[in-house]
Protein backbone atom coordinates (compact mmCIF):
# COMPACT_ATOMS: atom_id res chain seq x y z
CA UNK A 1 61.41 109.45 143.20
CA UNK A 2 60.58 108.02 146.43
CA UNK A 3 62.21 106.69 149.52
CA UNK A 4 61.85 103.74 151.40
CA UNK A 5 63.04 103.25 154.80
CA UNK A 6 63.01 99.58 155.88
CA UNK A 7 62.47 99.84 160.16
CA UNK A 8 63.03 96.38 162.22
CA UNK A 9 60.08 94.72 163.32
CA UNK A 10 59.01 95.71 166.93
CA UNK A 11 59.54 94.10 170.00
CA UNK A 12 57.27 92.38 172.34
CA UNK A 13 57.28 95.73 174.06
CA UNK A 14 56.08 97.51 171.09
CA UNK A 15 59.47 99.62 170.39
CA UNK A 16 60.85 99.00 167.29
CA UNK A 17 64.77 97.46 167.77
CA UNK A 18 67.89 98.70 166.12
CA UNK A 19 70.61 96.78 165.04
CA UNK A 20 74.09 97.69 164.44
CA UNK A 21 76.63 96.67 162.26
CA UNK A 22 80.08 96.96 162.97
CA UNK A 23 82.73 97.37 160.84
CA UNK A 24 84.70 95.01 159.60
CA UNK A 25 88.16 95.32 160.81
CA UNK A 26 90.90 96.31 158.28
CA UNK A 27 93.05 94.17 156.10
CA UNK A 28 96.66 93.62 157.79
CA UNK A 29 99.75 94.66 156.14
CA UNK A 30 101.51 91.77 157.11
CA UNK A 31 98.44 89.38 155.23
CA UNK A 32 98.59 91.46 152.16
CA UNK A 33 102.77 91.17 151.78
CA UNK A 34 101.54 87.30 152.36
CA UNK A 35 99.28 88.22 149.54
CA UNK A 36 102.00 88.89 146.87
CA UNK A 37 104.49 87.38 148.40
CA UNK A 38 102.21 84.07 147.01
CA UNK A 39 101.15 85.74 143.74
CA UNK A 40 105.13 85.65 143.24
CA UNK A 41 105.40 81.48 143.04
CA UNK A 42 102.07 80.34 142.28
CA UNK A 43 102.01 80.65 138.61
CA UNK A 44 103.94 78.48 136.62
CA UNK A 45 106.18 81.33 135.13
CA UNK A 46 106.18 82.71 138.29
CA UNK A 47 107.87 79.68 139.84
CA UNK A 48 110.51 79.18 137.57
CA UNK A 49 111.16 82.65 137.78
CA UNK A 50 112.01 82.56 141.38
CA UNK A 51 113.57 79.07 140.72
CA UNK A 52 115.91 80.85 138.20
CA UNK A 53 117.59 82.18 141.03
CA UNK A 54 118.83 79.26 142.21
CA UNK A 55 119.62 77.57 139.14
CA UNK A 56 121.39 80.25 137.72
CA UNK A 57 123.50 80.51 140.65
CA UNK A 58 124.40 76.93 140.69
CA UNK A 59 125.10 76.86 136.74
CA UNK A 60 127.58 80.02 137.01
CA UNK A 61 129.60 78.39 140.46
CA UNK A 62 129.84 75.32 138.51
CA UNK A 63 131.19 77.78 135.23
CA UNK A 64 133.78 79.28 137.38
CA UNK A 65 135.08 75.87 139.01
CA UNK A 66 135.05 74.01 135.49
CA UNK A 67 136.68 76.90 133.70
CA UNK A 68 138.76 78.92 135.85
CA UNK A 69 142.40 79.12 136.39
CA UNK A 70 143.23 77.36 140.11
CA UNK A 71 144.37 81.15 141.38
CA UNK A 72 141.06 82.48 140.27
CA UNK A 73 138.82 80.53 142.43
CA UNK A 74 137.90 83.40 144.90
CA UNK A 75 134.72 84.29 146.24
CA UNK A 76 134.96 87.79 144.81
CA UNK A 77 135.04 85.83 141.41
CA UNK A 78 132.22 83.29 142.78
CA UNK A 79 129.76 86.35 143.62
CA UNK A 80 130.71 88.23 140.32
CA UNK A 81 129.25 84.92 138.39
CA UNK A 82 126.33 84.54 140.30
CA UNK A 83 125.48 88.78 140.43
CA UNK A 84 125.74 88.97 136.23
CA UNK A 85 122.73 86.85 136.36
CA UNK A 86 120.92 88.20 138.94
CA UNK A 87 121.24 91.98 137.85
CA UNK A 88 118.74 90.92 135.14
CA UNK A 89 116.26 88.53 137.17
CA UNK A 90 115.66 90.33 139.76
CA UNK A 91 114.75 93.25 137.85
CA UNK A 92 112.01 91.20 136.11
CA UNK A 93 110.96 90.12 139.52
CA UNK A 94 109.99 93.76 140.61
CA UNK A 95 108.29 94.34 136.90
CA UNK A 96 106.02 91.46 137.12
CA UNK A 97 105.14 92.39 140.87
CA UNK A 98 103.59 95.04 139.32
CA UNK A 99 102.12 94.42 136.09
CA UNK A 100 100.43 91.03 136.91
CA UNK A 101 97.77 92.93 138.37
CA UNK A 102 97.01 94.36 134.59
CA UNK A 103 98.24 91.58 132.24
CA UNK A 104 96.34 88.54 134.21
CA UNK A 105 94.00 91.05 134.40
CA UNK A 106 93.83 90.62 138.21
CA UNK A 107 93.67 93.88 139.61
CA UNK A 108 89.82 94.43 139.35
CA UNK A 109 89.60 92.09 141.95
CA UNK A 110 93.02 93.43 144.14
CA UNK A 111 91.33 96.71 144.41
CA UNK A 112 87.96 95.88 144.80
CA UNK A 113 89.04 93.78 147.54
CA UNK A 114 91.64 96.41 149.17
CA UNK A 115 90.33 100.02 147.71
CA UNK A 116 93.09 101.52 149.27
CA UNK A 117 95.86 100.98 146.13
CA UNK A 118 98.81 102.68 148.48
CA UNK A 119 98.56 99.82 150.53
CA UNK A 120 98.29 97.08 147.80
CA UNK A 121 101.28 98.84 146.38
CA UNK A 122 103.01 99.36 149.59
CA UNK A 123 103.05 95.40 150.06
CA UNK A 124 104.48 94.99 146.42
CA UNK A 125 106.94 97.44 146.88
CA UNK A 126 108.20 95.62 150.50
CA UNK A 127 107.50 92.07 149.04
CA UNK A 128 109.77 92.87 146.15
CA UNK A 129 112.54 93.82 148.72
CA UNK A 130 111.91 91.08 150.63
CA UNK A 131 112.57 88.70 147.70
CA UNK A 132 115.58 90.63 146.46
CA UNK A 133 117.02 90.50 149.83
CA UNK A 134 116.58 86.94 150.69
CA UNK A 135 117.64 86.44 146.81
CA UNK A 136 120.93 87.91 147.56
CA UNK A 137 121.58 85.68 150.78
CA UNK A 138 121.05 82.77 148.43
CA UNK A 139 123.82 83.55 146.14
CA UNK A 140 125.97 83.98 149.24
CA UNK A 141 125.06 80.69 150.26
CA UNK A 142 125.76 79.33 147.07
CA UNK A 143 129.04 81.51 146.57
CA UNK A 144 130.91 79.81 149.56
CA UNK A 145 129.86 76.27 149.02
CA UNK A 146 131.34 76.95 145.83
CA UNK A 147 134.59 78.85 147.27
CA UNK A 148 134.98 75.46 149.48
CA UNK A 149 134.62 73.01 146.86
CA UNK A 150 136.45 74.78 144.64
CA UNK A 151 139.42 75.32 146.42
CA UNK A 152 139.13 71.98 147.68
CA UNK A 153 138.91 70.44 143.96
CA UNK A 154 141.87 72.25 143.29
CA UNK A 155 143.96 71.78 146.49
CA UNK A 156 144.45 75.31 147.11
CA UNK A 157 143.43 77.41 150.32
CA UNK A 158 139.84 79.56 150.05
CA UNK A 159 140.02 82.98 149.28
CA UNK A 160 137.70 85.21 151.21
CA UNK A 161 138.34 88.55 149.75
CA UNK A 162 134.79 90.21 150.03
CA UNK A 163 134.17 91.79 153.34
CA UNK A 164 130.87 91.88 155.05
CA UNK A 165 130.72 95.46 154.24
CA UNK A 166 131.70 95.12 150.83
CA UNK A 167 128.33 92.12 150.47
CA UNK A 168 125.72 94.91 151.86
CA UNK A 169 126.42 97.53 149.51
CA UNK A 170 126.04 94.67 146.60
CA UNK A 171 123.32 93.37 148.24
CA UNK A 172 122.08 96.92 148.29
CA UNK A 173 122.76 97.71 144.93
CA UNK A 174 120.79 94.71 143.40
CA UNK A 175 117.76 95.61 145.50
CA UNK A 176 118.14 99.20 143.84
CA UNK A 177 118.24 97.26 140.52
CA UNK A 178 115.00 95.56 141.10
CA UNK A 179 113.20 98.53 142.39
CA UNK A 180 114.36 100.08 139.43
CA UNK A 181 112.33 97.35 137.49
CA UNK A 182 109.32 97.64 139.91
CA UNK A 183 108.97 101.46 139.25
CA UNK A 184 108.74 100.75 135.52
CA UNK A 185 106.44 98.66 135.80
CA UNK A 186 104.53 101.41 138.25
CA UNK A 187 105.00 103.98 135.27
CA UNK A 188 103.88 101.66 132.22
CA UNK A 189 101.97 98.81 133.42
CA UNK A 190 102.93 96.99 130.70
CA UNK A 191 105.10 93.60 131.47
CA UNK A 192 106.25 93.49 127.72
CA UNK A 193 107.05 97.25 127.41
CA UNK A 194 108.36 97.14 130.75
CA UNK A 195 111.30 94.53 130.06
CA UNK A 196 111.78 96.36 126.40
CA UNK A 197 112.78 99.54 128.49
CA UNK A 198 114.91 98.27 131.02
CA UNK A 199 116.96 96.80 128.48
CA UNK A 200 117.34 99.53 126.68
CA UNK A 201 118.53 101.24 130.13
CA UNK A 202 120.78 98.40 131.19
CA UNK A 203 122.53 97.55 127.45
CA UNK A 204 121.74 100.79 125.14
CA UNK A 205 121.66 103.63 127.03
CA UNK A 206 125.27 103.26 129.12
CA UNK A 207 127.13 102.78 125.35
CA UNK A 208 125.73 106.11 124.12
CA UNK A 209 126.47 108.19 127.31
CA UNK A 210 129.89 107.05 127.91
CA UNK A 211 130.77 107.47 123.94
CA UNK A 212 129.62 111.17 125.01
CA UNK A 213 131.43 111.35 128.45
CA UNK A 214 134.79 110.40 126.06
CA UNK A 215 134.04 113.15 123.62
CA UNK A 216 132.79 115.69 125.90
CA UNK A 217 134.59 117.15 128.96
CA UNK A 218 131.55 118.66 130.48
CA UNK A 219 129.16 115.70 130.33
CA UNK A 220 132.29 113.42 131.56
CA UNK A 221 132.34 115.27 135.01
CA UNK A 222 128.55 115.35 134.71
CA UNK A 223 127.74 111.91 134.27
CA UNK A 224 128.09 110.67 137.75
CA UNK A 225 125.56 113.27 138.78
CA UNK A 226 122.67 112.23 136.05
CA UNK A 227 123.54 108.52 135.46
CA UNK A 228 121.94 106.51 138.06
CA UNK A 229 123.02 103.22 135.62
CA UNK A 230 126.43 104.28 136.05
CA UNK A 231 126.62 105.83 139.81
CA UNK A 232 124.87 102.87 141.01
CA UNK A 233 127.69 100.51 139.61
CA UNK A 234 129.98 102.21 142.23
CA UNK A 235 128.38 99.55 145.10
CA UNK A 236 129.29 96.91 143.57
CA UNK A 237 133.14 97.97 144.13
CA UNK A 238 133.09 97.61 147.46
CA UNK A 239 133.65 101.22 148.93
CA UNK A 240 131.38 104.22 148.49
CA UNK A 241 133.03 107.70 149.25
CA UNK A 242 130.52 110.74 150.48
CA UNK A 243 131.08 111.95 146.97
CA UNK A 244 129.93 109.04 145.64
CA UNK A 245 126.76 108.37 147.59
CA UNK A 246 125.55 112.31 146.80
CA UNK A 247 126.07 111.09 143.73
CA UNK A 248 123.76 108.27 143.65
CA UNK A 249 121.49 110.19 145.76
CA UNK A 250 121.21 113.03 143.33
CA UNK A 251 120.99 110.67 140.13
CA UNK A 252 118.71 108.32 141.90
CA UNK A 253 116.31 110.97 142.73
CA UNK A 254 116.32 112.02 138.82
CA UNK A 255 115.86 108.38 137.68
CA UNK A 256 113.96 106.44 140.45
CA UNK A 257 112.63 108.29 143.00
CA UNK A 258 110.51 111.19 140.78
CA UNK A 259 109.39 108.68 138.14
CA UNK A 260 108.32 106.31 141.03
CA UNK A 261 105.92 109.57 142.51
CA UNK A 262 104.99 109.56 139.07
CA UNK A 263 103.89 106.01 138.34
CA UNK A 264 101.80 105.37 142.22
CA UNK A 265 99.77 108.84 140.83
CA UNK A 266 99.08 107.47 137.77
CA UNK A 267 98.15 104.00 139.43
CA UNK A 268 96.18 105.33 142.14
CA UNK A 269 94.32 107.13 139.81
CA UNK A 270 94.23 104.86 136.61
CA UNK A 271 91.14 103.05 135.66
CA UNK A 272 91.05 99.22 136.20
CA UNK A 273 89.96 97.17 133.60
């Protein structure tokens, strides 16, 4: 085996010159959230995904001013319409962030491109939170247009019964919901087996624990404490005691937080194909 080292040609002088290379200067955070943030809308499923948002905000405001009684027409009923939706496409939202990369069979070039995967996922993760967030301010949007012309359909004075307060921990508690989603899709990689699972989270698994909560004592006063399904519906009520946020904190960590430690080992380690 031999070596062969390549020396620039000499000068005028007759001392060989050196050149240098510098490094090229590292990706910016703020370009790769751009990054997914784009992967998000431009594919045609994608699109409509994110469109579904709006749509299915508009479809349930006009559901609740068709359909409801004239003394029902509050915004707490407005953002109850528009949330039943979103608890499910946001979700999807934080799945697909992640599993793109493996069913368009994208992320040989992602990580070839940015090696370091904590970053790549790091984007995702704020991205996703970025989308749910600014998802949630739509449906407010939406919600008091349709409070006003509501109330002003019916002739009857807007009802603002949901409190600043009371909109951050919902806002907060569908951004849990999609993280939820993106950490399955962090732990499977699958977007198929990944939407099979979270609804059999979201509409299986609460049935079977609360038939066991009503027929045993000790897992009723345990439930709040292991069931992040059922600790996290507390924010949507509109007040959180302390009790109730160790709560979520404790089932949270059981649920989200050590299967999501899980999944970015298994992806930072995983073999792209």
């Amino acid at each position: 085996m031999t070596t062969t080292v390549l020396t620039a040609p000499a000068s005028e002088s007759g001392t060989a010159t050196h050149r240098t290379r510098t490094a090229p200067t590292r990706i910016p955070l703020t370009r790769l959230i751009g990054v997914e943030l784009r992967k998000m809308f431009d594919t045609r499923s994608g699109f409509w995904l994110m469109a579904s948002i709006v749509i299915t905000s508009v479809l349930a405001t006009a559901a609740i001013i068709v359909f409801a009684p004239d003394d029902q027409l509050t915004f707490d009923n407005f953002a109850a319409a528009i949330g039943a939706p979103m608890t499910v496409i946001l979700p999807m939202i934080g799945i697909l962030a992640v599993t793109s990369e493996w069913s368009q069979r994208s992320g040989l070039t992602t990580f070839t491109l940015v090696p370091h995967r904590g970053r790549v996922l790091g984007a995702k993760f704020l991205a996703a939170i970025g989308v749910g967030v600014v998802s949630m301010f739509i449906a407010l949007v939406v919600g008091v247009l349709g409070t006003l012309v509501g109330s002003a359909i019916a002739g009857v004075d807007p009802v603002w019964n949901v409190s600043a307060a009371h909109f951050a921990l919902i806002v907060l508690g569908s951004v849990l919901g999609m993280l939820f989603g993106f950490m399955l899709g962090l732990v499977i990689r699958n977007s198929a087996g990944a939407i099979v699972t979270y609804f059999v989270y979201t509409l299986v698994l609460p049935p079977l624990l609360g038939l066991l909560a009503a027929n045993q004592k000790w897992f009723a006063d345990l439930q709040p404490w292991v069931d992040f399904n059922y600790a996290q519906t507390s924010l949507f009520n509109g007040t959180m005691t302390s009790e109730q946020w160790q709560q979520l904190g404790t089932a949270g960590a059981l649920w989200f937080v050590l299967p999501m430690a899980v999944g970015l080992l298994i992806v930072r380690r995983a073999e792209v194909k």
